[in-house]
N, C-alpha and C. Protein backbone atom coordinates (compact mmCIF):
# COMPACT_ATOMS: atom_id res chain seq x y z
N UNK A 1 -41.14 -5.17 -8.93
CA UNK A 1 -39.90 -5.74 -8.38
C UNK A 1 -38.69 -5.38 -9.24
N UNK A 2 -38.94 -5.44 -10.71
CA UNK A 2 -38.05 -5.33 -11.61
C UNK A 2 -37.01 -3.42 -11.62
N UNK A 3 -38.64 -2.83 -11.13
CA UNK A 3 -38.16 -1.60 -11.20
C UNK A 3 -37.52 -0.99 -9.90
N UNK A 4 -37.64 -1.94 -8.82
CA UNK A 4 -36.76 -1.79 -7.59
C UNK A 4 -35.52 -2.20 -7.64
N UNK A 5 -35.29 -3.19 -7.79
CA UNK A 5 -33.63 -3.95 -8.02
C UNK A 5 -32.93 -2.84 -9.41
N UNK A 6 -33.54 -2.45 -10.58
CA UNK A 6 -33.04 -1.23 -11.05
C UNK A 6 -32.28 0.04 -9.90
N UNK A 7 -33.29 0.53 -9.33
CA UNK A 7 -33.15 1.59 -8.32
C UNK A 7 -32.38 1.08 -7.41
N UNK A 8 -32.14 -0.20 -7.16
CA UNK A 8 -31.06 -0.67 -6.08
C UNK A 8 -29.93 -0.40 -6.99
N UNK A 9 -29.35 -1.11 -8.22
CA UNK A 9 -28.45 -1.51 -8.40
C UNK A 9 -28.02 0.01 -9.30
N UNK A 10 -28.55 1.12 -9.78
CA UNK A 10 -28.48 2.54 -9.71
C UNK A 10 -27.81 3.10 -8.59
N UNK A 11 -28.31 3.02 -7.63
CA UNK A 11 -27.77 3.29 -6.27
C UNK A 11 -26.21 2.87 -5.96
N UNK A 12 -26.37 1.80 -6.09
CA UNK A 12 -25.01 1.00 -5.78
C UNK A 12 -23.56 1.84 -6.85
N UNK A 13 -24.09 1.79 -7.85
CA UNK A 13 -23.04 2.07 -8.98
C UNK A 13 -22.78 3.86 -8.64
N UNK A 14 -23.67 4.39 -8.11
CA UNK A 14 -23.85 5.80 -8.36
C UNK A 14 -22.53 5.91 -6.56
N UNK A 15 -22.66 5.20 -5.82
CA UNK A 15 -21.76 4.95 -4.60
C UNK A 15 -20.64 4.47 -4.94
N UNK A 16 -20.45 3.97 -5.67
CA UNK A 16 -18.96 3.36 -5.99
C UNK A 16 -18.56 4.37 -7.15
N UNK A 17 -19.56 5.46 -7.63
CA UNK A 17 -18.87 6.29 -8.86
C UNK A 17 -18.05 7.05 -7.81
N UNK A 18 -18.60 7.93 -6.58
CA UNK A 18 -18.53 9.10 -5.64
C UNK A 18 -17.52 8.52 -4.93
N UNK A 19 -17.22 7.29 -4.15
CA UNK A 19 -16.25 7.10 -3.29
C UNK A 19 -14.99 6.33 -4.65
N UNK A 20 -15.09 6.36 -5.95
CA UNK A 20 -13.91 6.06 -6.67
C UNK A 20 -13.38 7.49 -7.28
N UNK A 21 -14.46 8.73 -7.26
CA UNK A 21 -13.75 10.23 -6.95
C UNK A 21 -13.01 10.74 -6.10
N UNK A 22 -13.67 10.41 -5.04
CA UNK A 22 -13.01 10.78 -3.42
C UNK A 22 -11.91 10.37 -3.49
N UNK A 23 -11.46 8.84 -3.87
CA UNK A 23 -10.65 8.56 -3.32
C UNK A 23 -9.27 8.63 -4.75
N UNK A 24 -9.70 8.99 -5.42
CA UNK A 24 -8.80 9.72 -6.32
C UNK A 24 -8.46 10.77 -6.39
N UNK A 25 -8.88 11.87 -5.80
CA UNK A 25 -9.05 13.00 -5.41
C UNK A 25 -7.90 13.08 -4.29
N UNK A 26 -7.98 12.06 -3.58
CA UNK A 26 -6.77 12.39 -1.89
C UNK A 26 -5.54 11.63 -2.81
N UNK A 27 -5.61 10.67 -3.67
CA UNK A 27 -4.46 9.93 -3.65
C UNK A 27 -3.56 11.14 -4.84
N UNK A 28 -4.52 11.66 -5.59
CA UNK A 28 -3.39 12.71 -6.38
C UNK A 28 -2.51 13.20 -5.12
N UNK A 29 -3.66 13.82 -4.38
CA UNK A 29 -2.75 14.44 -3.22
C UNK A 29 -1.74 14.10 -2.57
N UNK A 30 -2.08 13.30 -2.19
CA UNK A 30 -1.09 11.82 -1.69
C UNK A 30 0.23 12.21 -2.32
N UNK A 31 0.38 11.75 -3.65
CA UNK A 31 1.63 11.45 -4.47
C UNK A 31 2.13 12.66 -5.13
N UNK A 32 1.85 13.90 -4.35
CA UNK A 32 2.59 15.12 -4.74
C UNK A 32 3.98 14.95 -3.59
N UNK A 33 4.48 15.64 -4.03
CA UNK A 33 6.09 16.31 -3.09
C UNK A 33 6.25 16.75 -1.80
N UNK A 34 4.57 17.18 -1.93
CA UNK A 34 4.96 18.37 -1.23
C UNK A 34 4.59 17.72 0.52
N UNK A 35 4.94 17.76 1.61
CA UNK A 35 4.91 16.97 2.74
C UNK A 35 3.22 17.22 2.86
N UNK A 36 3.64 18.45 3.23
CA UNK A 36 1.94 18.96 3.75
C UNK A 36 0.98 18.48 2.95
N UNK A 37 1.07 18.25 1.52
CA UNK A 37 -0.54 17.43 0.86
C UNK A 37 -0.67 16.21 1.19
N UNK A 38 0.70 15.65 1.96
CA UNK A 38 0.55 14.12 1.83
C UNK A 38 0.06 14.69 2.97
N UNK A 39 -0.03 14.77 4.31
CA UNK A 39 -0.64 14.81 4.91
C UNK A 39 -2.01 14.91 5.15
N UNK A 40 -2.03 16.06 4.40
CA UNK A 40 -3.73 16.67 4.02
C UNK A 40 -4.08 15.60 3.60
N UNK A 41 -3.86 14.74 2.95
CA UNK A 41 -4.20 13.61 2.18
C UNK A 41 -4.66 12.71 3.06
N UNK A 42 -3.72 12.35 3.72
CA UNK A 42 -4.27 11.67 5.19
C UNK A 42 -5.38 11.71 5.66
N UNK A 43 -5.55 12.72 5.72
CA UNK A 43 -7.03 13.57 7.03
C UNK A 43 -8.02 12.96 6.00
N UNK A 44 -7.75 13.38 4.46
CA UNK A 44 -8.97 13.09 3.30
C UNK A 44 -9.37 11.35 3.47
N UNK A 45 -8.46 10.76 3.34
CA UNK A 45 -8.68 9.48 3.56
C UNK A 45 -9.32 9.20 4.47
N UNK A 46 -8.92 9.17 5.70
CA UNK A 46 -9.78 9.25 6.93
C UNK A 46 -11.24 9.64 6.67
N UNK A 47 -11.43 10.65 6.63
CA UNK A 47 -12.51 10.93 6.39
C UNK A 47 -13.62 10.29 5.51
N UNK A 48 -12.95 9.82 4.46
CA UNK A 48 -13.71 8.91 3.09
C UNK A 48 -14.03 7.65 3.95
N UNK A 49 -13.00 7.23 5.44
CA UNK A 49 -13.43 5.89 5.52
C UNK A 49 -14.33 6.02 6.79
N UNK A 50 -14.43 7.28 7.32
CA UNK A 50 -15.45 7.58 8.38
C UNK A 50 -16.90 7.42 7.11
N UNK A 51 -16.68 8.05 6.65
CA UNK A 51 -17.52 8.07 5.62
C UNK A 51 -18.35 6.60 4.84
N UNK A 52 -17.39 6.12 4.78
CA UNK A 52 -17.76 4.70 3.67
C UNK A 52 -16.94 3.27 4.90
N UNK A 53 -17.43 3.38 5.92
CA UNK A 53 -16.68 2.64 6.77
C UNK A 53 -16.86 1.15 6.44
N UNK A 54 -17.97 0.75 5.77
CA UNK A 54 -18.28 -0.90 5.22
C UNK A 54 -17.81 -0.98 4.05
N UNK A 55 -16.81 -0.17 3.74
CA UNK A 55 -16.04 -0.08 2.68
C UNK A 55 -15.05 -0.55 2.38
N UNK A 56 -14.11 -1.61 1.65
CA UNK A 56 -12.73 -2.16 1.81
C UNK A 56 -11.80 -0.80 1.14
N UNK A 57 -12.25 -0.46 0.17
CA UNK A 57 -10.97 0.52 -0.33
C UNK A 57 -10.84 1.74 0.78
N UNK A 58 -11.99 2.21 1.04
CA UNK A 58 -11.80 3.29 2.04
C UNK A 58 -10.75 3.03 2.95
N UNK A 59 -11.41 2.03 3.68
CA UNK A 59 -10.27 1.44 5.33
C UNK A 59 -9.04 1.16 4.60
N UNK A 60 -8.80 0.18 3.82
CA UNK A 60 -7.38 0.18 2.86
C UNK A 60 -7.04 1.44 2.20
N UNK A 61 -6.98 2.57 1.54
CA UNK A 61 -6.14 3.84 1.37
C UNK A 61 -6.31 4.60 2.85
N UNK A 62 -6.94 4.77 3.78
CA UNK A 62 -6.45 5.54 4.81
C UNK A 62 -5.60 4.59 5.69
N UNK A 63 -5.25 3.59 5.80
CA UNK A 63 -4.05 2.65 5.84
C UNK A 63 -3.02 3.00 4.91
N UNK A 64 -3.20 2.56 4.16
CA UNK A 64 -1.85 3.23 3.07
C UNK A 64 -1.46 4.19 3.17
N UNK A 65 -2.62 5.04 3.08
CA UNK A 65 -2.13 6.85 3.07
C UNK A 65 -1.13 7.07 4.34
N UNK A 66 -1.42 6.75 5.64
CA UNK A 66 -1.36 6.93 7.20
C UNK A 66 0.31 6.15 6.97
N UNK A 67 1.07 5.08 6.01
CA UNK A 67 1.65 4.64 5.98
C UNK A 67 2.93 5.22 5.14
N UNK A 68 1.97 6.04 3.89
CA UNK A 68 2.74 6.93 3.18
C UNK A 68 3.66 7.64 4.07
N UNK A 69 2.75 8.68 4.71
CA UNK A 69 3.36 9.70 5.46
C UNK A 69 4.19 9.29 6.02
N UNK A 70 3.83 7.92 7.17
CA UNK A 70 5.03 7.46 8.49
C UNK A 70 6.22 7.73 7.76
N UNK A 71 6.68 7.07 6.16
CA UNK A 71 7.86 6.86 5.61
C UNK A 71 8.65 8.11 5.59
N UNK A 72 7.64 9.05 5.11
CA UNK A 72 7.94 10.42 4.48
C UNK A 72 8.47 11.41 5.98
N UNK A 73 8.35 10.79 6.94
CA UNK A 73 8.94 11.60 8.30
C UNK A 73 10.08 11.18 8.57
N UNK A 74 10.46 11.78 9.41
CA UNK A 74 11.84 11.49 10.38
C UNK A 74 11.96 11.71 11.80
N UNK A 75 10.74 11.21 12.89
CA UNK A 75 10.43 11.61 14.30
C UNK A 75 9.68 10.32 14.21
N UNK A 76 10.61 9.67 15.04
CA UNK A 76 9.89 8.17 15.50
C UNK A 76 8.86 8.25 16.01
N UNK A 77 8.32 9.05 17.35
CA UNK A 77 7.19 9.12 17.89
C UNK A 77 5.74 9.65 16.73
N UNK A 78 6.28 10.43 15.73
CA UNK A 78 5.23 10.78 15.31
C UNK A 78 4.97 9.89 13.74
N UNK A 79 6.16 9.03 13.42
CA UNK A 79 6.14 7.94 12.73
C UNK A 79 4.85 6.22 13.20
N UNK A 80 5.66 6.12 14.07
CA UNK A 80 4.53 5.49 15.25
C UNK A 80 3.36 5.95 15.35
N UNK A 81 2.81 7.29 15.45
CA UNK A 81 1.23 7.50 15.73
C UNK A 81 0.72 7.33 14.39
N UNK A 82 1.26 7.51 12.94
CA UNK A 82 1.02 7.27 11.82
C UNK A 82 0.52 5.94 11.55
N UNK A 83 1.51 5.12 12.07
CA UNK A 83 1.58 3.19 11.87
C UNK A 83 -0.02 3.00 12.90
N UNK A 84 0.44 3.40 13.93
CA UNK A 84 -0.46 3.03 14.81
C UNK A 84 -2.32 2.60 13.91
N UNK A 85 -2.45 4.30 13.29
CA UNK A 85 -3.96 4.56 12.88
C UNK A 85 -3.78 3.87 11.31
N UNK A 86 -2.33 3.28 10.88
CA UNK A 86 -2.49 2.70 9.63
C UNK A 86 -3.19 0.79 10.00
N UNK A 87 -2.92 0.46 11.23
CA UNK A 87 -2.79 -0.56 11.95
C UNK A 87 -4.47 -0.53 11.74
N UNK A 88 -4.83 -0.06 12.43
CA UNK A 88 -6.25 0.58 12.91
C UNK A 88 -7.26 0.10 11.76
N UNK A 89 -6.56 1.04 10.61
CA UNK A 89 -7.68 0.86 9.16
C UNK A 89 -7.26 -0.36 8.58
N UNK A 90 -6.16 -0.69 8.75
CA UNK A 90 -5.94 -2.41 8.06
C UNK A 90 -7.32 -3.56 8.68
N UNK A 91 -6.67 -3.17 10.31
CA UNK A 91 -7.77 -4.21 11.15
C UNK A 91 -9.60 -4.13 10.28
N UNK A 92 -9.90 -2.72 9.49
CA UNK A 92 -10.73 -2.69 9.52
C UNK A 92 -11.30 -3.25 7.95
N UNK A 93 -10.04 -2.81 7.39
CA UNK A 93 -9.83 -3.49 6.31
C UNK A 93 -10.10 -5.30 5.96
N UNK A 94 -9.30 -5.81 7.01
CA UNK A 94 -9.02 -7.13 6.96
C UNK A 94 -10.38 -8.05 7.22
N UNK A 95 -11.19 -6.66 8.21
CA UNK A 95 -12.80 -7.82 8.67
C UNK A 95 -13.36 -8.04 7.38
N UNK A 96 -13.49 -6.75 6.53
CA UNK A 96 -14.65 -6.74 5.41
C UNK A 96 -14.06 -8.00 4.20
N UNK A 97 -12.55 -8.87 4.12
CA UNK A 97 -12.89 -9.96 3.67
C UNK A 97 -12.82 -9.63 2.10
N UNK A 98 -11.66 -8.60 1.83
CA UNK A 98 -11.92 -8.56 0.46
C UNK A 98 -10.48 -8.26 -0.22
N UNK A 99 -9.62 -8.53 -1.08
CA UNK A 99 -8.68 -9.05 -2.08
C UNK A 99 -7.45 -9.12 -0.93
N UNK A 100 -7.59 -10.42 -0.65
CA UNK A 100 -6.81 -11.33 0.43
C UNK A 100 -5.16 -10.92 0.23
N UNK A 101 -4.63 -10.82 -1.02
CA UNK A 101 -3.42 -10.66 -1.50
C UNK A 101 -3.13 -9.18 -1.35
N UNK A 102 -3.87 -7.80 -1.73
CA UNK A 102 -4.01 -6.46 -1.11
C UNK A 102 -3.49 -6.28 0.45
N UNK A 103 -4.43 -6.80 0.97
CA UNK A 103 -4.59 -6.51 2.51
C UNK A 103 -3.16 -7.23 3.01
N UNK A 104 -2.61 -7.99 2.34
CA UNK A 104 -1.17 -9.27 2.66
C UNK A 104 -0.46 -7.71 2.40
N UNK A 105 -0.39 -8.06 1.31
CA UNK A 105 0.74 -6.36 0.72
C UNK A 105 0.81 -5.23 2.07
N UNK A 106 -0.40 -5.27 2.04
CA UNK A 106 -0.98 -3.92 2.96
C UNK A 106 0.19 -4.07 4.20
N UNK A 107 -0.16 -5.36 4.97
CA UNK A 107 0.45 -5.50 5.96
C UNK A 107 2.33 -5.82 6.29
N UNK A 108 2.54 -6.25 5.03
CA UNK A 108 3.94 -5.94 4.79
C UNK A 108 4.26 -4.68 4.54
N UNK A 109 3.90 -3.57 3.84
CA UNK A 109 4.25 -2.54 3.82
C UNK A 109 4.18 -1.91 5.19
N UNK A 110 2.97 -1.46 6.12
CA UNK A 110 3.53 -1.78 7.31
C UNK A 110 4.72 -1.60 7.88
N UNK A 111 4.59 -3.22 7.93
CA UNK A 111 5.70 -3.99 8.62
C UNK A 111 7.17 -2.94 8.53
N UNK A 112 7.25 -2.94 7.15
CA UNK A 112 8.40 -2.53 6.53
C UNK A 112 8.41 -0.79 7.40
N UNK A 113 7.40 -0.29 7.01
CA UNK A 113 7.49 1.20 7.46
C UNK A 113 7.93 1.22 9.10
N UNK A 114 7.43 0.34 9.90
CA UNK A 114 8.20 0.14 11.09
C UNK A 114 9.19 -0.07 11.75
N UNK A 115 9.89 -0.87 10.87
CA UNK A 115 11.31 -1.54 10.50
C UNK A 115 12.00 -0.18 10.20
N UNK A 116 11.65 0.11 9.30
CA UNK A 116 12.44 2.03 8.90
C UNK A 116 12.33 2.44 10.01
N UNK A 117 12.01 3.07 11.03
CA UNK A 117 11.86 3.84 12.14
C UNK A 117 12.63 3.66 12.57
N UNK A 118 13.33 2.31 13.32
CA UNK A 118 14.19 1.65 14.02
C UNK A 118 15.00 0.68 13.67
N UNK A 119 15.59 0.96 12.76
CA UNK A 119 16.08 -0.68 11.51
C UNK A 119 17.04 -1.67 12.64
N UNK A 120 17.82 -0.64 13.50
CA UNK A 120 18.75 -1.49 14.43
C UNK A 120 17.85 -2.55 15.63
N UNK A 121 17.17 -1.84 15.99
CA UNK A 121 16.15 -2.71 16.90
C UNK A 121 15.27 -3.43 16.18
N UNK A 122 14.24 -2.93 15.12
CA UNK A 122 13.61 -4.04 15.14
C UNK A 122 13.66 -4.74 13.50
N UNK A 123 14.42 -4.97 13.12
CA UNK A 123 14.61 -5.58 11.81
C UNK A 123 14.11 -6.99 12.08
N UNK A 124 14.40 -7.54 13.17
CA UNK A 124 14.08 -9.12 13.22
C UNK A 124 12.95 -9.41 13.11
N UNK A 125 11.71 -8.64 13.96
CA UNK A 125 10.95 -8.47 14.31
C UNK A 125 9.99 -8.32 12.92
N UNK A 126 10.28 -7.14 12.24
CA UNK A 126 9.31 -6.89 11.10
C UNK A 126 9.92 -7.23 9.76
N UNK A 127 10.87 -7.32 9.59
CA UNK A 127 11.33 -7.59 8.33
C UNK A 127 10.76 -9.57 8.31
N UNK A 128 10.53 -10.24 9.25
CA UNK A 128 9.90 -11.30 9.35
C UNK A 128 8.38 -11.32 8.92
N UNK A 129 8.08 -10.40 9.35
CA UNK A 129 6.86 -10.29 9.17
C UNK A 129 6.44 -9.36 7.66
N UNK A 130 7.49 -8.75 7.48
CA UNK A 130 7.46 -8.56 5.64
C UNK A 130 7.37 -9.66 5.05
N UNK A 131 8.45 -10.72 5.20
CA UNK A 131 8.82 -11.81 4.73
C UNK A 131 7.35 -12.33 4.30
N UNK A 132 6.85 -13.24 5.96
CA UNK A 132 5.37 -13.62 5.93
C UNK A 132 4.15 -13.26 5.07
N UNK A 133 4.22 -12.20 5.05
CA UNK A 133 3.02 -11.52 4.91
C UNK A 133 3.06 -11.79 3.13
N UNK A 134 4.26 -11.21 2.42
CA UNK A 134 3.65 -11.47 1.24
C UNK A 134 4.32 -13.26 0.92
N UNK A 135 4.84 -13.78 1.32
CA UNK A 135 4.53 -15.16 1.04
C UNK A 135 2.95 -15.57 1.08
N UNK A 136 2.44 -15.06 1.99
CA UNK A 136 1.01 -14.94 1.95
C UNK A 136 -0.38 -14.57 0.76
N UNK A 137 0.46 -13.63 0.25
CA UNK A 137 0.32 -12.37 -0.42
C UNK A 137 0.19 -13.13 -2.01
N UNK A 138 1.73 -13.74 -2.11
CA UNK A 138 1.96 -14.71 -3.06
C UNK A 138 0.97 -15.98 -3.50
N UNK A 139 0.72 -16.58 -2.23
CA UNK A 139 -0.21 -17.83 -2.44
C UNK A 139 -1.63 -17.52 -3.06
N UNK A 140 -2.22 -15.96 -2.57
CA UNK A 140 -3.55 -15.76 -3.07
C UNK A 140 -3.26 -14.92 -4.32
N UNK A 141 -2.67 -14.34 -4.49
CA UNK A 141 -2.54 -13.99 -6.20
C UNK A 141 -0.68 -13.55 -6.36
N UNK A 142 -0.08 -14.56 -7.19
CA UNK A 142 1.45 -14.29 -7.32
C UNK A 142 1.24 -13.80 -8.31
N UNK A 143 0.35 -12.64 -9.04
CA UNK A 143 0.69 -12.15 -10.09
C UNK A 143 0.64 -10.73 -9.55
N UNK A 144 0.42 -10.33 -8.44
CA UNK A 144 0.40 -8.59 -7.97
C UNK A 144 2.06 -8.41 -8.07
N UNK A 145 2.20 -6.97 -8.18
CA UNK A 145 3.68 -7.07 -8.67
C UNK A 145 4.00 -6.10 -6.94
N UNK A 146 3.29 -5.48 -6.24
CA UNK A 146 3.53 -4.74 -5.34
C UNK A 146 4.07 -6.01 -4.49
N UNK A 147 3.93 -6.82 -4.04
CA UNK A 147 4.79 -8.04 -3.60
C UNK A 147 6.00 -8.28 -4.30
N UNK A 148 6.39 -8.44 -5.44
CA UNK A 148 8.07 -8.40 -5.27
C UNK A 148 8.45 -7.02 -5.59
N UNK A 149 7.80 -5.93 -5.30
CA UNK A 149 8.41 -4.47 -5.22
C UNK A 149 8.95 -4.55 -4.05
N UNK A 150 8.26 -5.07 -3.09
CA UNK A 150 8.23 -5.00 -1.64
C UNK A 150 8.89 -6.05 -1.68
N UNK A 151 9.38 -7.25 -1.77
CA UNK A 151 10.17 -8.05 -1.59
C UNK A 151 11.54 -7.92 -1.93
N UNK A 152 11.75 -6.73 -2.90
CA UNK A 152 13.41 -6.02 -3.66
C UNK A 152 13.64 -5.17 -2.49
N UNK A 153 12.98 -4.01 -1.76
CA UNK A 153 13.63 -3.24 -1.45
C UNK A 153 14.33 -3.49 -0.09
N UNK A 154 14.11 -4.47 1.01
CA UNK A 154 14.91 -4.76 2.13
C UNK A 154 16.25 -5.33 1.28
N UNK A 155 16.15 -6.51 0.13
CA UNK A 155 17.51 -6.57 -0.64
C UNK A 155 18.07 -5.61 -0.65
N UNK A 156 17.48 -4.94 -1.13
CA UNK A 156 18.78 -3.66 -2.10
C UNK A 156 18.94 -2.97 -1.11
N UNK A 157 18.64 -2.90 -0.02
CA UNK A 157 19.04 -1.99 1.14
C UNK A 157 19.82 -2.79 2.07
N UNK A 158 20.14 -4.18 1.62
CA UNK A 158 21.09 -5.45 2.85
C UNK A 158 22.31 -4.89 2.38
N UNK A 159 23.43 -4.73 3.07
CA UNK A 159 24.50 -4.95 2.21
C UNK A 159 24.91 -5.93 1.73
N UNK A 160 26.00 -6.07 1.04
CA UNK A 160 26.26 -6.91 -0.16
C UNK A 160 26.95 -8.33 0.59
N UNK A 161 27.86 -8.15 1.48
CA UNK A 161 28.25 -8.76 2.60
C UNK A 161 27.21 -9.97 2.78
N UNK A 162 25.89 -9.71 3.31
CA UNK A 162 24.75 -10.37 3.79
C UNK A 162 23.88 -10.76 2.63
N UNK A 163 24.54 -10.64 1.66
CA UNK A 163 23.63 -11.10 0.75
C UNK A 163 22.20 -10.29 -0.41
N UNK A 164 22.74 -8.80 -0.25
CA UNK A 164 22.15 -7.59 -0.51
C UNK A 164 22.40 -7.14 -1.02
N UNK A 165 22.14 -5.50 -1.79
CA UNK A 165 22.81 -5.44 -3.10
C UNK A 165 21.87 -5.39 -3.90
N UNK A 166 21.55 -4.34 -4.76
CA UNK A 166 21.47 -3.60 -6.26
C UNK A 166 21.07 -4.81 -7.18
N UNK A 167 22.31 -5.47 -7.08
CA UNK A 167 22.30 -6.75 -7.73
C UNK A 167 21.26 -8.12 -7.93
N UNK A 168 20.86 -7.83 -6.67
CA UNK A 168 20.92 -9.63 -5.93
C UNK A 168 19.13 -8.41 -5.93
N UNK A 169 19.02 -7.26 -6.27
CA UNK A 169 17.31 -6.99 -5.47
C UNK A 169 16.85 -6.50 -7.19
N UNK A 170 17.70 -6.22 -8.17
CA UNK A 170 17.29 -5.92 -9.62
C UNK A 170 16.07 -6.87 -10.01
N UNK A 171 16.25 -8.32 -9.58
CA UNK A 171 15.30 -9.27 -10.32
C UNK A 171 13.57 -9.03 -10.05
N UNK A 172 13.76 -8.80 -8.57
CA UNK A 172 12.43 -8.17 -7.91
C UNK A 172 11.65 -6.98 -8.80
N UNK A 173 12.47 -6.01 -8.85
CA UNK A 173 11.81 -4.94 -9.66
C UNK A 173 11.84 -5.43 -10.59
N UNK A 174 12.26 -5.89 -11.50
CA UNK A 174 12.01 -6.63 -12.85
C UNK A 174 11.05 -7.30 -13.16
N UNK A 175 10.84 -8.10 -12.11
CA UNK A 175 9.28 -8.72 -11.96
C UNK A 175 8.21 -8.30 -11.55
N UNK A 176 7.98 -7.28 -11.15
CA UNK A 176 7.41 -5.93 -10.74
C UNK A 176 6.91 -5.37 -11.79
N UNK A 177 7.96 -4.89 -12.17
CA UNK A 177 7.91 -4.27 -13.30
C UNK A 177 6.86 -5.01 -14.45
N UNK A 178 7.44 -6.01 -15.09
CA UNK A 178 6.64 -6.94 -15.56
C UNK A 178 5.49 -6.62 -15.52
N UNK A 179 4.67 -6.82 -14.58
CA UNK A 179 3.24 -7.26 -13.60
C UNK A 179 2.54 -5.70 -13.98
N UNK A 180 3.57 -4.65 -13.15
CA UNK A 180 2.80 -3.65 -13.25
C UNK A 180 2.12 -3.07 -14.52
N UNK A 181 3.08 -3.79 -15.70
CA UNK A 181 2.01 -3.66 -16.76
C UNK A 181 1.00 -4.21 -17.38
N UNK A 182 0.66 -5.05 -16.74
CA UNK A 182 -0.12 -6.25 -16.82
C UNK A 182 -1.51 -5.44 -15.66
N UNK A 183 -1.59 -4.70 -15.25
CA UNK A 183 -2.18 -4.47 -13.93
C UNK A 183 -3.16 -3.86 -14.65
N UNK A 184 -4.30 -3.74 -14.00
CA UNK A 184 -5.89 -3.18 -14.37
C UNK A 184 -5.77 -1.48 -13.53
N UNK A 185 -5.37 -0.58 -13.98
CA UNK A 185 -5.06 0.63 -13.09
C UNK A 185 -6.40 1.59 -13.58
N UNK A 186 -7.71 1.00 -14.11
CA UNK A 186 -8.44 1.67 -14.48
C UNK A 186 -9.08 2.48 -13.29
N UNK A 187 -9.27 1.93 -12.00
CA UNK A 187 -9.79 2.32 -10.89
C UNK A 187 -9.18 2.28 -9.97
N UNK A 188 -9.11 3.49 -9.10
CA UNK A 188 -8.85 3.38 -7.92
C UNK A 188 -9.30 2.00 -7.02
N UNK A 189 -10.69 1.86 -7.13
CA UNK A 189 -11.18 0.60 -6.11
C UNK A 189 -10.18 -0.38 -6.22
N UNK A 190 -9.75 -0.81 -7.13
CA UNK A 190 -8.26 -1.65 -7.47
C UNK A 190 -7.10 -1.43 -7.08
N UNK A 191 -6.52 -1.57 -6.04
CA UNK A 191 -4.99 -0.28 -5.74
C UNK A 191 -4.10 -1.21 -6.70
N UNK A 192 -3.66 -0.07 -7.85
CA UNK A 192 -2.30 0.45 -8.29
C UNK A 192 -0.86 1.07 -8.17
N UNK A 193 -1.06 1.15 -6.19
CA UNK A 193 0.46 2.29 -6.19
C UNK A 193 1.72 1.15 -6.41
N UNK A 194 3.00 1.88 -6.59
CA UNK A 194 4.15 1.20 -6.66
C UNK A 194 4.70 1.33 -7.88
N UNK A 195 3.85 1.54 -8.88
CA UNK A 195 5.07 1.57 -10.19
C UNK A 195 5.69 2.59 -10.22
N UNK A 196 5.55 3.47 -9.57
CA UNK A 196 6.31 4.61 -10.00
C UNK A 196 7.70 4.52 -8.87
N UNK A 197 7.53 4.20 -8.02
CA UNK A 197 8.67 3.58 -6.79
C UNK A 197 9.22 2.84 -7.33
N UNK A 198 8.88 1.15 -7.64
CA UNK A 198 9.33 0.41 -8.72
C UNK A 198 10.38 0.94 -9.52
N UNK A 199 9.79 1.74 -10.53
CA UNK A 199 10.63 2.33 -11.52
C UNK A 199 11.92 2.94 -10.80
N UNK A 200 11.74 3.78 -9.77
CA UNK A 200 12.63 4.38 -9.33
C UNK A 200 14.17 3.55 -8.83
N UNK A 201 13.70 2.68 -7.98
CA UNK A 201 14.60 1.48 -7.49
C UNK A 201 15.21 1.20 -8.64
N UNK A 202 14.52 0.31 -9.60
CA UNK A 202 15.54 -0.18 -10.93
C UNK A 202 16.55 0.71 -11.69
N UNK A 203 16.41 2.45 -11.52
CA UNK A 203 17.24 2.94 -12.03
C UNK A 203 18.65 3.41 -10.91
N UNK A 204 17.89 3.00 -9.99
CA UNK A 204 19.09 3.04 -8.88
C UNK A 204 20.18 2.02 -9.30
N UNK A 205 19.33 0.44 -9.31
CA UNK A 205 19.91 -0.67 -9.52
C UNK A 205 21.11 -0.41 -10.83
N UNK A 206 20.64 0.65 -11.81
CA UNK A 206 21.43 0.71 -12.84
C UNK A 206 22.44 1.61 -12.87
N UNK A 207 22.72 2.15 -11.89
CA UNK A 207 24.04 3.30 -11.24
C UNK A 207 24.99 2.69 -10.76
């Protein structure tokens, strides 16, 4: 018995070594420049979660990834088919029941990437549901910092008029900031993106 639960729990670790390659492997890709890898990146993800479908990180980075890109375009229709299949892997994400505050993030980012497509039409609509989501996000762990990354940048993009402003969205990244060093970025299975966005915003804030 002793030497079976070995060979199980061998197994297990030797699956989480291969899909924490994979999926480091697409996200370099991911976070290059260049349009076309993010894309390619895409397809990779996908594939890792065809692949590892009882998987939470899988279904969560080909969500993300699928979400990356939407941002990185400028063709609503093909922004939309992006969201759509990011929608898709969240849902699939959200069954398997695993870091409640992630999958919150997850779905505000989203939100947010939709809101970009159409900011005049549907700001009400999703920037509400940014709102929601990481208040949500907040209650199950207020120490992720990708929640007030994501909570600065509709600020700093309000105008100042409404209460928006550089100013009034600095504290967010600051607290972000904070966190993100505090963060366990040893593994992929853990998502880490945002500090480097993070960073970026605050030096805006300082222009």
């Amino acid at each position: 018995m002793m030497v079976i639960l070995l060979f199980v729990i061998a197994g297990v670790q030797a699956n989480a070594q291969l899909l924490n390659a994979e999926l480091k492997a697409a996200y370099e890709k991911l976070n290059s420049p260049n349009m076309a890898n993010k894309v390619l990146a895409a397809g990779q993800f996908e594939k890792i979660a065809a692949k590892w479908s009882s998987d939470w990180p899988a279904n969560y980075y080909a969500a993300y990834a699928n979400t990356v890109v939407a941002l990185n375009l400028h063709e609503a229709n093909r922004q939309d088919a992006y969201l759509d299949k990011a929608d898709d892997y969240l849902k699939k994400a959200t069954v398997l029941h695993q870091s409640a505050d992630e999958t919150d993030v997850l779905t505000a980012y989203i939100a947010f990437a939709r809101f970009s497509v159409d900011p005049a039409n549907r700001w009400k609509t999703y920037l509400d549901l940014v709102s929601a989501s990481l208040e949500m996000a907040k209650k199950a762990n207020p120490n992720n910092p990708r929640i007030y990354y994501l909570q600065g940048i509709p600020v700093f993009n309000r105008p100042k008029a409404y209460g928006g402003g550089k100013d009034v969205a600095k504290p967010y990244f600051e607290k972000a900031k904070e966190l993100f060093a505090k963060q366990d970025s040893t593994s992929i299975l853990k998502p880490y993106w945002g500090e480097n966005e993070n960073r970026g915003y605050l030096e805006k804030c300082k222009e």
